[in-house]
PDB file of N, CA and C in Angstrom:
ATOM      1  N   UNK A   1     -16.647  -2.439  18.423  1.00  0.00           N
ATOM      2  CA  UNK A   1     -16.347  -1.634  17.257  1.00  0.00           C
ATOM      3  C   UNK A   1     -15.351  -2.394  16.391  1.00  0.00           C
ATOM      4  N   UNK A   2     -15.916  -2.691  15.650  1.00  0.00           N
ATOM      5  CA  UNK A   2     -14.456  -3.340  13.687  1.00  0.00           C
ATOM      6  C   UNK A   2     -16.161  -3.942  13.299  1.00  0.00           C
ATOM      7  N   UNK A   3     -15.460  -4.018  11.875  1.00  0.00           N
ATOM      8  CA  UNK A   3     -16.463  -4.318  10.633  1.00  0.00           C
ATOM      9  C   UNK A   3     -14.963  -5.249  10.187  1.00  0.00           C
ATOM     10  N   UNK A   4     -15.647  -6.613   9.566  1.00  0.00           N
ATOM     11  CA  UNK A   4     -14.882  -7.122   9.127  1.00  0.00           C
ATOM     12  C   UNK A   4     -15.175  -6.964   7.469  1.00  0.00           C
ATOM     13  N   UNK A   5     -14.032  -7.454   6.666  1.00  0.00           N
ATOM     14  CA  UNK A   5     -14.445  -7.568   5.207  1.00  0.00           C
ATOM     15  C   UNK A   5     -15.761  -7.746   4.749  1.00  0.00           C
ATOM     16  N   UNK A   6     -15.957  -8.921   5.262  1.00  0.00           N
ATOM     17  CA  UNK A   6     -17.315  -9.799   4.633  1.00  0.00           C
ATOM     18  C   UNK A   6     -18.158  -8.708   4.735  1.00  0.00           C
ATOM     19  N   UNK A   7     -18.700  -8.278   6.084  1.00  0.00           N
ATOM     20  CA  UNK A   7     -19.601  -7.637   6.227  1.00  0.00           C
ATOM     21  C   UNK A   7     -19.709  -6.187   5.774  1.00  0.00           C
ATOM     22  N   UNK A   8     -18.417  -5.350   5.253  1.00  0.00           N
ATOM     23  CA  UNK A   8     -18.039  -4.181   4.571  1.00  0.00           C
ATOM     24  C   UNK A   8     -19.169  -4.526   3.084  1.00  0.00           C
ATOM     25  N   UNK A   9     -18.545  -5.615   2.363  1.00  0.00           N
ATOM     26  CA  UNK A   9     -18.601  -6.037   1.041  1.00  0.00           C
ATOM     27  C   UNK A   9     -20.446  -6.194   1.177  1.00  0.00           C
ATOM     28  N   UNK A  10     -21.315  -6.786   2.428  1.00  0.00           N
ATOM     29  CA  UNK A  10     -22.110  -7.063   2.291  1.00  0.00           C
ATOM     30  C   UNK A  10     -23.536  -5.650   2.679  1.00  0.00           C
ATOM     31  N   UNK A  11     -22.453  -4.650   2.773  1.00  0.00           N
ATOM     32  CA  UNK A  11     -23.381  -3.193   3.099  1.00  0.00           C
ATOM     33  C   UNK A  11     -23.224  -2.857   1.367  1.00  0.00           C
ATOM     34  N   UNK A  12     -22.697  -3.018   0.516  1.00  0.00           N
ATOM     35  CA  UNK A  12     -22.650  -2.953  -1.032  1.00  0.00           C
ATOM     36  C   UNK A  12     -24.083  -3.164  -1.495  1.00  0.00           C
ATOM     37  N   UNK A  13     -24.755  -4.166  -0.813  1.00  0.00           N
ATOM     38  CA  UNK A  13     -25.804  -4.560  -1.159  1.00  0.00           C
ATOM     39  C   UNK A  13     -26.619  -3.710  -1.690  1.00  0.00           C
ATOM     40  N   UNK A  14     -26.994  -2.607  -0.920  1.00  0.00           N
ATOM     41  CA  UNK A  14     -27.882  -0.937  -0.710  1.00  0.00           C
ATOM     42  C   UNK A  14     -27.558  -0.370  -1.235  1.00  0.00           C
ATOM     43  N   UNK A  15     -26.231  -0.611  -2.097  1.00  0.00           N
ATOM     44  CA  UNK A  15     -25.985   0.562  -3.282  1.00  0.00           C
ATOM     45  C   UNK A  15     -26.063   0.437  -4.398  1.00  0.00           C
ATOM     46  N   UNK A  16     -27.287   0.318  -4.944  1.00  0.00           N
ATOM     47  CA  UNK A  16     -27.948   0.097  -6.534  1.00  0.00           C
ATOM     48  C   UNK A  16     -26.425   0.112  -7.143  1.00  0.00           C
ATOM     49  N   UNK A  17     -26.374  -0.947  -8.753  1.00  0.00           N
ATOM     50  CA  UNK A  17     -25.404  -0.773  -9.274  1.00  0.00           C
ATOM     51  C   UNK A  17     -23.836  -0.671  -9.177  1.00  0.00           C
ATOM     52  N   UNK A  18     -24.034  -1.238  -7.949  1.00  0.00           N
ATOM     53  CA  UNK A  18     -22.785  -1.270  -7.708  1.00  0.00           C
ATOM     54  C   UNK A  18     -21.771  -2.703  -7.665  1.00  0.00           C
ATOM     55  N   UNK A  19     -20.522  -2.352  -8.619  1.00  0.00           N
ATOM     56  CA  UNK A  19     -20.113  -3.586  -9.283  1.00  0.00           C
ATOM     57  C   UNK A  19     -18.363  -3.727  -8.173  1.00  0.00           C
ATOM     58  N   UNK A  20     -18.499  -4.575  -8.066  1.00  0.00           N
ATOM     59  CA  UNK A  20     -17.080  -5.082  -7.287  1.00  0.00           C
ATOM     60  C   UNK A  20     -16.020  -6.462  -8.557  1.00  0.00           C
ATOM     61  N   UNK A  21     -14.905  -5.416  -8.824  1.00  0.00           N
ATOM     62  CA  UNK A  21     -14.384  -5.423  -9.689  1.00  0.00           C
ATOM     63  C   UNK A  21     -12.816  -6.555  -9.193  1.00  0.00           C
ATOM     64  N   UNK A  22     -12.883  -7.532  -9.052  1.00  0.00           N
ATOM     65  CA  UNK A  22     -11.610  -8.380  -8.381  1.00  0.00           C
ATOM     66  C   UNK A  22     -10.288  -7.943  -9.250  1.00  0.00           C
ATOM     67  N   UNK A  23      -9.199  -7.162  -8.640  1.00  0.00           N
ATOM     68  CA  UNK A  23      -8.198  -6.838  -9.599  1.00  0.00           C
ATOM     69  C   UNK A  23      -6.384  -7.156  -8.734  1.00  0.00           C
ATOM     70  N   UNK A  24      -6.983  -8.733  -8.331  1.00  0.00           N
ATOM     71  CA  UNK A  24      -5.665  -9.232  -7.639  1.00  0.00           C
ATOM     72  C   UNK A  24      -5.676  -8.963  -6.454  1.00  0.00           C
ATOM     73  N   UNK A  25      -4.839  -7.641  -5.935  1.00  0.00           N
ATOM     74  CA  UNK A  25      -4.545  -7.692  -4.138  1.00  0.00           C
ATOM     75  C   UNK A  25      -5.739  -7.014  -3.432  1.00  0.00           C
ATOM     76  N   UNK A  26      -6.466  -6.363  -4.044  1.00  0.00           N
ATOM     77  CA  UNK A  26      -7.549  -5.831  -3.858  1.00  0.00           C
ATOM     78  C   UNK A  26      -9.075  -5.955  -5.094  1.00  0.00           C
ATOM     79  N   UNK A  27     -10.003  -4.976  -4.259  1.00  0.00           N
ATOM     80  CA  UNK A  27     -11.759  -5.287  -5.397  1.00  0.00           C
ATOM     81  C   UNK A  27     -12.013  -4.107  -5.183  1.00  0.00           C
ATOM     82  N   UNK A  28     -11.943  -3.214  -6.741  1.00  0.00           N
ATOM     83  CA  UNK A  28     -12.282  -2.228  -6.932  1.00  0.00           C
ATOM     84  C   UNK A  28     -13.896  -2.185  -6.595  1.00  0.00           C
ATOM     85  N   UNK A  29     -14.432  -1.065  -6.150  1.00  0.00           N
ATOM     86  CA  UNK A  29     -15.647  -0.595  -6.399  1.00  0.00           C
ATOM     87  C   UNK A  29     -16.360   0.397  -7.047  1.00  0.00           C
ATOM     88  N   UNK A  30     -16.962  -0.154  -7.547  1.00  0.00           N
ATOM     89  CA  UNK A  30     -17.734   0.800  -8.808  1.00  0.00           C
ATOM     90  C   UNK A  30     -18.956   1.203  -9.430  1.00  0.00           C
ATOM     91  N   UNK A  31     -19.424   2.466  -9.484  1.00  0.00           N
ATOM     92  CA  UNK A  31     -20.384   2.681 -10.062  1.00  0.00           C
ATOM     93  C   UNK A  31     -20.828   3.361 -10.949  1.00  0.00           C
ATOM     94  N   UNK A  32     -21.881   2.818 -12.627  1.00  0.00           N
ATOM     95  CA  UNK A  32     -21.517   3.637 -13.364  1.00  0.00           C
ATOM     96  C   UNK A  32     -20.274   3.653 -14.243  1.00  0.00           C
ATOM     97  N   UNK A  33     -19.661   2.868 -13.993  1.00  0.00           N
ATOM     98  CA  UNK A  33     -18.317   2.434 -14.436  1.00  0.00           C
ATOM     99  C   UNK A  33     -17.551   3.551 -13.694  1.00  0.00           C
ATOM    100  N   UNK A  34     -17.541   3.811 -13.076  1.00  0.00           N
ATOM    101  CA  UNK A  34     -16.527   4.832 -12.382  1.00  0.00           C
ATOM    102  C   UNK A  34     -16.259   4.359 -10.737  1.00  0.00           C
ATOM    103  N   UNK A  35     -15.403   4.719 -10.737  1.00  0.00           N
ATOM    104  CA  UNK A  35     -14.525   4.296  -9.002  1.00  0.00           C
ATOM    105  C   UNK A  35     -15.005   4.567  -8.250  1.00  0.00           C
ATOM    106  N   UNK A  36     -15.415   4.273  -6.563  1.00  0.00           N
ATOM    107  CA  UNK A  36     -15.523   4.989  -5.001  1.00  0.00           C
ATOM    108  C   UNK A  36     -14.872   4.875  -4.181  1.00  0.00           C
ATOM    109  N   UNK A  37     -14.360   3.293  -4.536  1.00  0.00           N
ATOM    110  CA  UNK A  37     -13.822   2.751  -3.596  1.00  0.00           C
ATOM    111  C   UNK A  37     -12.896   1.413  -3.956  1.00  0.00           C
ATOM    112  N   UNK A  38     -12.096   0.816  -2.979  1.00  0.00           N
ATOM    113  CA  UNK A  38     -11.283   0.027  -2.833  1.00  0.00           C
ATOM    114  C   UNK A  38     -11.436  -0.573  -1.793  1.00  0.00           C
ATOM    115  N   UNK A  39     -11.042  -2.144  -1.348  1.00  0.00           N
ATOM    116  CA  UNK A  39     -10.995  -3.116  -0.792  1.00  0.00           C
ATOM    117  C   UNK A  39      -9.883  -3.658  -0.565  1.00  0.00           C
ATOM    118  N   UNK A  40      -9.107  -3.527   0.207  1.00  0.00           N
ATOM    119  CA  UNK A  40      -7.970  -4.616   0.334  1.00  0.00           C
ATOM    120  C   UNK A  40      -8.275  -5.274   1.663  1.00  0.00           C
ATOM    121  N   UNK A  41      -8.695  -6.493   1.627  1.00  0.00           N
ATOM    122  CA  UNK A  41      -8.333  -7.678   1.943  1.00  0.00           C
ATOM    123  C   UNK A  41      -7.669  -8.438   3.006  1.00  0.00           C
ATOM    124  N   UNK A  42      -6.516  -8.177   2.814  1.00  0.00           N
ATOM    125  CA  UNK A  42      -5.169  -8.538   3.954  1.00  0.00           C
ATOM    126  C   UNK A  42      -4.585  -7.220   4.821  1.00  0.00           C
ATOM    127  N   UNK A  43      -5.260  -6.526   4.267  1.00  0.00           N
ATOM    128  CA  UNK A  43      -4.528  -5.564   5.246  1.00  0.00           C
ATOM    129  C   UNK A  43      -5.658  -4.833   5.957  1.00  0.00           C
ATOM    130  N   UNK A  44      -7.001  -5.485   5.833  1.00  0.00           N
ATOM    131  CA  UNK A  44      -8.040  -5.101   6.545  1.00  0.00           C
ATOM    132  C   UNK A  44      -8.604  -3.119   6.303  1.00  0.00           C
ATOM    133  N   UNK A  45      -8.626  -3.243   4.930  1.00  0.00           N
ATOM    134  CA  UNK A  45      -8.802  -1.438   5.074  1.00  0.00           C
ATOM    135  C   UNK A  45      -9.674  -1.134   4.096  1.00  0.00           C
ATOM    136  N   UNK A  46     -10.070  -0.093   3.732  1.00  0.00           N
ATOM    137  CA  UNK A  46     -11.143   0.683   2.564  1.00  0.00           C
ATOM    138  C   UNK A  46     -10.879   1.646   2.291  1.00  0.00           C
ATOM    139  N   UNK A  47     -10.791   2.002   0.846  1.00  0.00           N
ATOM    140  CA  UNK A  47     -10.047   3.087   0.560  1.00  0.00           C
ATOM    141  C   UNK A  47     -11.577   3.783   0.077  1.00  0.00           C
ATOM    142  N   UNK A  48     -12.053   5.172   0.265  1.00  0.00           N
ATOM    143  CA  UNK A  48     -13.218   5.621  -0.130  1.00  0.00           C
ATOM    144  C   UNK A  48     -12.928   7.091  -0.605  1.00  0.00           C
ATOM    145  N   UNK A  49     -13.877   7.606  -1.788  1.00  0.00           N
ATOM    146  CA  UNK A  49     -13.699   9.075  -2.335  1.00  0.00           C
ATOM    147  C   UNK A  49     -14.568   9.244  -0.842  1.00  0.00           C
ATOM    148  N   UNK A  50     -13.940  10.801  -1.377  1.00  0.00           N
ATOM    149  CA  UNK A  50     -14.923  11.900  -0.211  1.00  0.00           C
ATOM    150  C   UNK A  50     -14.502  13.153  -0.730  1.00  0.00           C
ATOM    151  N   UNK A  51     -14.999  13.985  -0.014  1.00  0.00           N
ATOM    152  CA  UNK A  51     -14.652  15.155  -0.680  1.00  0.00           C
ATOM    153  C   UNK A  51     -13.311  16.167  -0.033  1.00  0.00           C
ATOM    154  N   UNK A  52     -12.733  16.930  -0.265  1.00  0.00           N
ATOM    155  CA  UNK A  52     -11.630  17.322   0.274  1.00  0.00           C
ATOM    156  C   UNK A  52     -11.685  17.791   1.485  1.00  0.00           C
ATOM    157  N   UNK A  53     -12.716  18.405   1.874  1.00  0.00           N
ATOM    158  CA  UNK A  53     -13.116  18.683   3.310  1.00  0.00           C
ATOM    159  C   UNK A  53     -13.448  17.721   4.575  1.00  0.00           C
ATOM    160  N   UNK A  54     -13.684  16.606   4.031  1.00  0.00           N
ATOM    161  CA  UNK A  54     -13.936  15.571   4.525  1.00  0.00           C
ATOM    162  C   UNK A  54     -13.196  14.872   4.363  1.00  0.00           C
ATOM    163  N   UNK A  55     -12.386  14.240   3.810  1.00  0.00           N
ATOM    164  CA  UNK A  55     -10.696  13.963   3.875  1.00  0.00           C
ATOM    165  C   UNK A  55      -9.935  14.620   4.780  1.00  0.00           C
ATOM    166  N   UNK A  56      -9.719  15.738   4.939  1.00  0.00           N
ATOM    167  CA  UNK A  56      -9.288  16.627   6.178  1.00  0.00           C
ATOM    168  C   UNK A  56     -10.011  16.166   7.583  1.00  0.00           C
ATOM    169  N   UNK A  57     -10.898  16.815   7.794  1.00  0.00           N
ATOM    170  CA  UNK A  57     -11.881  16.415   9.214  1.00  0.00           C
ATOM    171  C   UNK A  57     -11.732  14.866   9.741  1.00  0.00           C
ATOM    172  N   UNK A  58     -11.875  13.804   8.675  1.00  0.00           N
ATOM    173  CA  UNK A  58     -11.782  12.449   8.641  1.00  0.00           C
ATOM    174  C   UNK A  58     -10.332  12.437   9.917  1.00  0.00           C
ATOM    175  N   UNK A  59      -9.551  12.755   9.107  1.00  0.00           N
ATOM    176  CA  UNK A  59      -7.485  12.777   9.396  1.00  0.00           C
ATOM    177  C   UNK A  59      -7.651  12.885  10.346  1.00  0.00           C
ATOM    178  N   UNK A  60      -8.125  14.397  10.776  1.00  0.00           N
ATOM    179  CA  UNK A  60      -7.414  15.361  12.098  1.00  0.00           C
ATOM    180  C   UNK A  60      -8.530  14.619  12.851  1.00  0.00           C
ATOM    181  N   UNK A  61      -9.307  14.158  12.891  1.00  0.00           N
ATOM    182  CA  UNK A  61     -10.578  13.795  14.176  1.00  0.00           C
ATOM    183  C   UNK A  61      -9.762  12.555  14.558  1.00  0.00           C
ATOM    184  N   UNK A  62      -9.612  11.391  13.908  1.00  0.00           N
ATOM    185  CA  UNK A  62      -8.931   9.845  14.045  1.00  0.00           C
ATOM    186  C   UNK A  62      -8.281   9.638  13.370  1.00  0.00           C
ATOM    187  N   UNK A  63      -6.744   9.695  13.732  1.00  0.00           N
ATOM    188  CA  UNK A  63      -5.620   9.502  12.678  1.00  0.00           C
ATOM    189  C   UNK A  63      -5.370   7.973  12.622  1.00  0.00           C
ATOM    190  N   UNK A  64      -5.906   7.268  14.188  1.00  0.00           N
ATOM    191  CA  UNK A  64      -5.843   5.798  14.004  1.00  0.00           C
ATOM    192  C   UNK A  64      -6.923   5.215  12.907  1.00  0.00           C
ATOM    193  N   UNK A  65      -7.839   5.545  12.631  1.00  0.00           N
ATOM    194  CA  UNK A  65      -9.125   5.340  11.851  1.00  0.00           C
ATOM    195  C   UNK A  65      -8.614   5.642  10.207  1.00  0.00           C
ATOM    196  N   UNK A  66      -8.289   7.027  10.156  1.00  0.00           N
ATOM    197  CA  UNK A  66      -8.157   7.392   9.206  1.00  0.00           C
ATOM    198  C   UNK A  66      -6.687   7.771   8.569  1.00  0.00           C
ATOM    199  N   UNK A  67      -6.716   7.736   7.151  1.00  0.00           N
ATOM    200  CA  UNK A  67      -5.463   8.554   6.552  1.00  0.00           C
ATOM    201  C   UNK A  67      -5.759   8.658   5.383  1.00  0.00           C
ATOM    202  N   UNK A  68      -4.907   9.722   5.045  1.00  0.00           N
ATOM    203  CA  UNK A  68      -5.293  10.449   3.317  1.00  0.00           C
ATOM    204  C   UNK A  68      -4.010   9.377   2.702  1.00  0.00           C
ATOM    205  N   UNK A  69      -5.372   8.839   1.980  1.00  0.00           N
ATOM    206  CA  UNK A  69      -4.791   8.173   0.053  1.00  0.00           C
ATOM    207  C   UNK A  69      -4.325   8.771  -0.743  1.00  0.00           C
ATOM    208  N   UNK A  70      -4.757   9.625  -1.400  1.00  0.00           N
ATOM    209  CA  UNK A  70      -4.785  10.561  -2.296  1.00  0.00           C
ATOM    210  C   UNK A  70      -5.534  11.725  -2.720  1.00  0.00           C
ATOM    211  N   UNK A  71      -5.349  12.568  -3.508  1.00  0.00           N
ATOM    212  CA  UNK A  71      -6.389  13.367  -3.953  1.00  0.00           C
ATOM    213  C   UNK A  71      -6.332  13.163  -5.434  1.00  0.00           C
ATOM    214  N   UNK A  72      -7.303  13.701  -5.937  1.00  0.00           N
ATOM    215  CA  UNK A  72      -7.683  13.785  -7.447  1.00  0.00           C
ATOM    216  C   UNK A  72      -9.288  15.011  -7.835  1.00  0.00           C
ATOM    217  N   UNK A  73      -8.380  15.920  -8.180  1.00  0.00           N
ATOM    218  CA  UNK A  73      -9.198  16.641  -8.311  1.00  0.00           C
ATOM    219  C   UNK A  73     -10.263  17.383  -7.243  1.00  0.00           C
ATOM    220  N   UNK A  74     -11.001  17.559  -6.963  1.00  0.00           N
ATOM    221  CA  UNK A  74     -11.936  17.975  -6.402  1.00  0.00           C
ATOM    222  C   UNK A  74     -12.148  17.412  -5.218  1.00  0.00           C
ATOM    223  N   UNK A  75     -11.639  15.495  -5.068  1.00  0.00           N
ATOM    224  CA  UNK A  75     -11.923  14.831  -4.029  1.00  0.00           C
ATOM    225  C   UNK A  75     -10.386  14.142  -3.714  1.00  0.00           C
ATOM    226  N   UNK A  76     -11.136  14.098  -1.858  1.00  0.00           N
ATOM    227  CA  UNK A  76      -9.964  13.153  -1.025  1.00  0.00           C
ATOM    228  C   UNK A  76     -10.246  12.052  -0.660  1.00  0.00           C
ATOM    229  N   UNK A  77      -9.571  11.063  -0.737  1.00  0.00           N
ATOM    230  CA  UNK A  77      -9.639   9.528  -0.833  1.00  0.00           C
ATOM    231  C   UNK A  77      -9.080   9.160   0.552  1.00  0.00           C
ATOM    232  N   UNK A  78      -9.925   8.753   1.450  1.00  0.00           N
ATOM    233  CA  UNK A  78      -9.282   8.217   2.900  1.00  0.00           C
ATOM    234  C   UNK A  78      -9.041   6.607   2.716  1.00  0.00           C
ATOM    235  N   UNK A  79      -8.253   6.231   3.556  1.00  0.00           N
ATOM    236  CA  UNK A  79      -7.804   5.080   3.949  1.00  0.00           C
ATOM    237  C   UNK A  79      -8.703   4.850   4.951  1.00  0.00           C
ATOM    238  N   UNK A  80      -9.572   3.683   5.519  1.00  0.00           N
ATOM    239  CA  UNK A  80     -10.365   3.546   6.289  1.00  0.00           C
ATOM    240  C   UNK A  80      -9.779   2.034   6.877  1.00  0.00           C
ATOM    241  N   UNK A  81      -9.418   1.997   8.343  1.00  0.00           N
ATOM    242  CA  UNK A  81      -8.487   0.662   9.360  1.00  0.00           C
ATOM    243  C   UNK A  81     -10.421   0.343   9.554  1.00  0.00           C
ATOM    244  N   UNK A  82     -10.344  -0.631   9.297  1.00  0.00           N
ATOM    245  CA  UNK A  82     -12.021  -1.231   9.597  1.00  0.00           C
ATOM    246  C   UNK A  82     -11.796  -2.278  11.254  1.00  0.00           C
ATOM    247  N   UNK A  83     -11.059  -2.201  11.456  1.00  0.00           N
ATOM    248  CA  UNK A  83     -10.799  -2.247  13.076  1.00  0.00           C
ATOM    249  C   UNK A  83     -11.284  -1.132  13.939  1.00  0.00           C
ATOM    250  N   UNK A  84     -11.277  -0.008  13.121  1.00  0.00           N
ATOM    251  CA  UNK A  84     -11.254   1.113  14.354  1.00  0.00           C
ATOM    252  C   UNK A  84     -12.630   1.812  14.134  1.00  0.00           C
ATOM    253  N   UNK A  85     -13.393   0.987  12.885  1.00  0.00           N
ATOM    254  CA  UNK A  85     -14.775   2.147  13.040  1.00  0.00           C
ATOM    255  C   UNK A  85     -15.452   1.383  13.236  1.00  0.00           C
ATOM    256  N   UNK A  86     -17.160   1.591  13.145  1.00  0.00           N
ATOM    257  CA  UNK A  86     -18.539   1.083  13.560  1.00  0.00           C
ATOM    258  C   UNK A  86     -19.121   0.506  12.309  1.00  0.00           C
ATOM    259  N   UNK A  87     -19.976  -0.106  11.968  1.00  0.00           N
ATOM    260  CA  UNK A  87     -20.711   0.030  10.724  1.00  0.00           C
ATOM    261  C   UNK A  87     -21.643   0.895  10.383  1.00  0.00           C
ATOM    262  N   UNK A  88     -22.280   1.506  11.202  1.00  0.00           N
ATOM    263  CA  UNK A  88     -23.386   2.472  10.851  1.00  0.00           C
ATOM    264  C   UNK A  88     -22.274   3.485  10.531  1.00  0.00           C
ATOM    265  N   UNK A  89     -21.064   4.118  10.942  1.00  0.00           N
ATOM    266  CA  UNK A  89     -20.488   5.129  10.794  1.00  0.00           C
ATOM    267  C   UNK A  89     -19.844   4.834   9.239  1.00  0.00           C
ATOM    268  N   UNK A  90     -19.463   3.033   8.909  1.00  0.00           N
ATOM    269  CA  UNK A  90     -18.596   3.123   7.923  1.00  0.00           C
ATOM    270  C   UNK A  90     -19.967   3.130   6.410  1.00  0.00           C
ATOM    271  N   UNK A  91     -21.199   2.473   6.771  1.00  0.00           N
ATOM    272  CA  UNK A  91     -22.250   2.213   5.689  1.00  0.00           C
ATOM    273  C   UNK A  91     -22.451   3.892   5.453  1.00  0.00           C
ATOM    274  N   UNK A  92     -22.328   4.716   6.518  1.00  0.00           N
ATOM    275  CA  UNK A  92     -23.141   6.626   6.085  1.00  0.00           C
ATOM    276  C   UNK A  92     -21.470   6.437   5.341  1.00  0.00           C
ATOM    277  N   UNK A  93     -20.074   6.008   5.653  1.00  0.00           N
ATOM    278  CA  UNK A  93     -19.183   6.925   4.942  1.00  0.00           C
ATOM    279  C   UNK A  93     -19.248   6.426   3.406  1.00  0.00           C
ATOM    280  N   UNK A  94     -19.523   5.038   2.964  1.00  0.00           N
ATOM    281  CA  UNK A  94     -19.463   4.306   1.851  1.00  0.00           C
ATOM    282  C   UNK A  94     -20.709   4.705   0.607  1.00  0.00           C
ATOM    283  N   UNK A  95     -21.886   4.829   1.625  1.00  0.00           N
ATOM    284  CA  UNK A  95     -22.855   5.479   0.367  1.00  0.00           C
ATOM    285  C   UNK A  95     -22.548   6.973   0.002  1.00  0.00           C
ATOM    286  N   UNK A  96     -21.617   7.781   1.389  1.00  0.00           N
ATOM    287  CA  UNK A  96     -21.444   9.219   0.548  1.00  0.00           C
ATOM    288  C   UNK A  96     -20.373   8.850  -0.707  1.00  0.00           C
ATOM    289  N   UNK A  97     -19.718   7.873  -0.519  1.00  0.00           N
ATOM    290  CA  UNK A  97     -18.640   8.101  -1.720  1.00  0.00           C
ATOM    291  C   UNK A  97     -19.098   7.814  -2.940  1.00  0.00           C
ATOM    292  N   UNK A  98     -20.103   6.716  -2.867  1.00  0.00           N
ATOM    293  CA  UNK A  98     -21.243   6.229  -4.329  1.00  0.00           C
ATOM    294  C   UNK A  98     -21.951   6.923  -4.463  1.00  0.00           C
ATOM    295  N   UNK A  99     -22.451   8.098  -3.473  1.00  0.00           N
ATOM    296  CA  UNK A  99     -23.345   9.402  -4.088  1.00  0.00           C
ATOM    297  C   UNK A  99     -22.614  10.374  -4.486  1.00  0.00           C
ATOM    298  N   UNK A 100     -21.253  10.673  -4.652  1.00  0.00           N
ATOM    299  CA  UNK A 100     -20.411  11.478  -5.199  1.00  0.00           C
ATOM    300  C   UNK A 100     -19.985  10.702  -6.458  1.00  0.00           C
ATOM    301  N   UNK A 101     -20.708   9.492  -6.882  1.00  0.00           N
ATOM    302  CA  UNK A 101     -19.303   8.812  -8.255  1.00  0.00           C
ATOM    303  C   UNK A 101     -20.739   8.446  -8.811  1.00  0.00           C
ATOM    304  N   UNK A 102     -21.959   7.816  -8.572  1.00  0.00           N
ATOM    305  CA  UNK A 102     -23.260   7.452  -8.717  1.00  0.00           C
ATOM    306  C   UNK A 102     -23.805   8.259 -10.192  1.00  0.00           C
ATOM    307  N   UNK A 103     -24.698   8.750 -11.027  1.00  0.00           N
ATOM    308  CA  UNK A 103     -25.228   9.134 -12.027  1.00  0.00           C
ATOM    309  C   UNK A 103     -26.504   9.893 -11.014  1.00  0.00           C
ATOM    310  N   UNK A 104     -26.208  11.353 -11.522  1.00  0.00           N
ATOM    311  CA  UNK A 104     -27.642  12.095 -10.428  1.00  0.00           C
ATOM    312  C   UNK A 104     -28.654  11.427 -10.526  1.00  0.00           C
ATOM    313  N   UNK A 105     -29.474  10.561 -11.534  1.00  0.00           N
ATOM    314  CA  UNK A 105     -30.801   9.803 -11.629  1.00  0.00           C
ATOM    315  C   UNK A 105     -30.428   8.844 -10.868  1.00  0.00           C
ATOM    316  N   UNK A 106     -29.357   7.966 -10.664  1.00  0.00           N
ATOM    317  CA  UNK A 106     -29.478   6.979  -9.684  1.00  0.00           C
ATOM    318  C   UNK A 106     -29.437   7.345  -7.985  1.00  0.00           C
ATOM    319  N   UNK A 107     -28.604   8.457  -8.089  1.00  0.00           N
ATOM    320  CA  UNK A 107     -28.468   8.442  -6.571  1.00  0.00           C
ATOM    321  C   UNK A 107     -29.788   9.473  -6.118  1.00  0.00           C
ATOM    322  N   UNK A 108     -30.746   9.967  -6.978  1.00  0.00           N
ATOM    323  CA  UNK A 108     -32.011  10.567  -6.819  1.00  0.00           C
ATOM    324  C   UNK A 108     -32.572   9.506  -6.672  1.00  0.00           C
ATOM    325  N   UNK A 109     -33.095   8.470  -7.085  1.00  0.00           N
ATOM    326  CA  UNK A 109     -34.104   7.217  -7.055  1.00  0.00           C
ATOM    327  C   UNK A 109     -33.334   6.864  -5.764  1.00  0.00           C
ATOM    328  N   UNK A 110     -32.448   6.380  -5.285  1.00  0.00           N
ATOM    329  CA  UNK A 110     -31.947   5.728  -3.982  1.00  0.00           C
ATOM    330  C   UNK A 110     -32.662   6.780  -2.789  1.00  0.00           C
ATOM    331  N   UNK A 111     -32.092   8.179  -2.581  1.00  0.00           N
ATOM    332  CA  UNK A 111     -32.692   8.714  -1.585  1.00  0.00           C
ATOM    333  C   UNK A 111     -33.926   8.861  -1.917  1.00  0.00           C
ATOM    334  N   UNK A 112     -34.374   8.976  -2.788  1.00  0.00           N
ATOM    335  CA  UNK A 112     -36.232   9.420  -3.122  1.00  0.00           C
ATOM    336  C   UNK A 112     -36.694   7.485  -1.742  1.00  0.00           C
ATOM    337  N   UNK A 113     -36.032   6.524  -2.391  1.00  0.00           N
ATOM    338  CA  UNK A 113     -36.490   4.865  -1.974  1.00  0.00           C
ATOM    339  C   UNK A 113     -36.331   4.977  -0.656  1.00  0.00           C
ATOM    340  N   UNK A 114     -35.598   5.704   0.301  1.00  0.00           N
ATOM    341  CA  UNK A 114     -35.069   5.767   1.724  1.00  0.00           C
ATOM    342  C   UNK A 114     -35.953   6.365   2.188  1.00  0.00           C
ATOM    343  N   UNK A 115     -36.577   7.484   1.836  1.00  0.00           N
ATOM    344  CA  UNK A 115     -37.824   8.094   2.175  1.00  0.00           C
ATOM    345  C   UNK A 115     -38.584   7.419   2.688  1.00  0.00           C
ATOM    346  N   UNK A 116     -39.117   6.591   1.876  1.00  0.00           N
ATOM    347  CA  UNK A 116     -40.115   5.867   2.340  1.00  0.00           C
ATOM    348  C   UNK A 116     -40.210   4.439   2.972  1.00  0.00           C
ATOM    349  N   UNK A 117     -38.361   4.299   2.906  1.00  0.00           N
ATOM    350  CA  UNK A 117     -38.077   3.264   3.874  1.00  0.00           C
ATOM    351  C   UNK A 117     -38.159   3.330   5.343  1.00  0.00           C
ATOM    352  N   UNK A 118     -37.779   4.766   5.808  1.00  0.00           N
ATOM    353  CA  UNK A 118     -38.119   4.520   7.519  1.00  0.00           C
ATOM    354  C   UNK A 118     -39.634   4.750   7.857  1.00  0.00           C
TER     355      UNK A 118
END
């Protein structure tokens, strides 16, 4: 169990439109021109929207895994230690945050494409 950077940055791939924004200590992520996520680098972590309920559950289940960033509005932003999770667990947490920031026509064409991917 750990996902290193490289391979975080390289599950991006699967998310139509999605732009990685280099802004010094960290690489914003973005879609739509709008935020999901964060990258830092040296300190091995991912910062991802989610929703406030899931920001909670995230916390209280793995406090080593997880911690609340911030909130803004409607959504909670976890801190994600990429030491302590899986990739299949961190790729389902990274596309929910680009299907919450995504344009409904894009993130409709993505799951409509998954359909018929398995």
């Amino acid at each position: 169990m750990a996902v290193t950077v490289d391979r975080f940055l390289s599950m991006l791939d699967t998310l139509p439109e999605t732009q990685q924004v280099d802004a010094g200590k960290w690489i914003a992520l973005k879609v739509g021109g709008k935020g999901y996520g964060y990258v830092w680098e040296k300190t091995r972590t991912v910062g991802l929207k989610a929703t406030l309920d899931e920001q909670t559950a995230l916390v209280a289940e793995r406090p080593e895994v997880f911690e609340v960033q911030f909130t803004a509005g409607q959504f909670g932003w976890v801190v994600v230690y990429l030491d302590g999770i899986d990739a299949d667990e961190l790729l389902e947490l990274v596309t929910e945050a680009w299907c919450l920031t995504a344009p409904r026509n894009l993130v409709a064409a993505h799951e409509f494409g998954h359909l018929y991917d398995e």
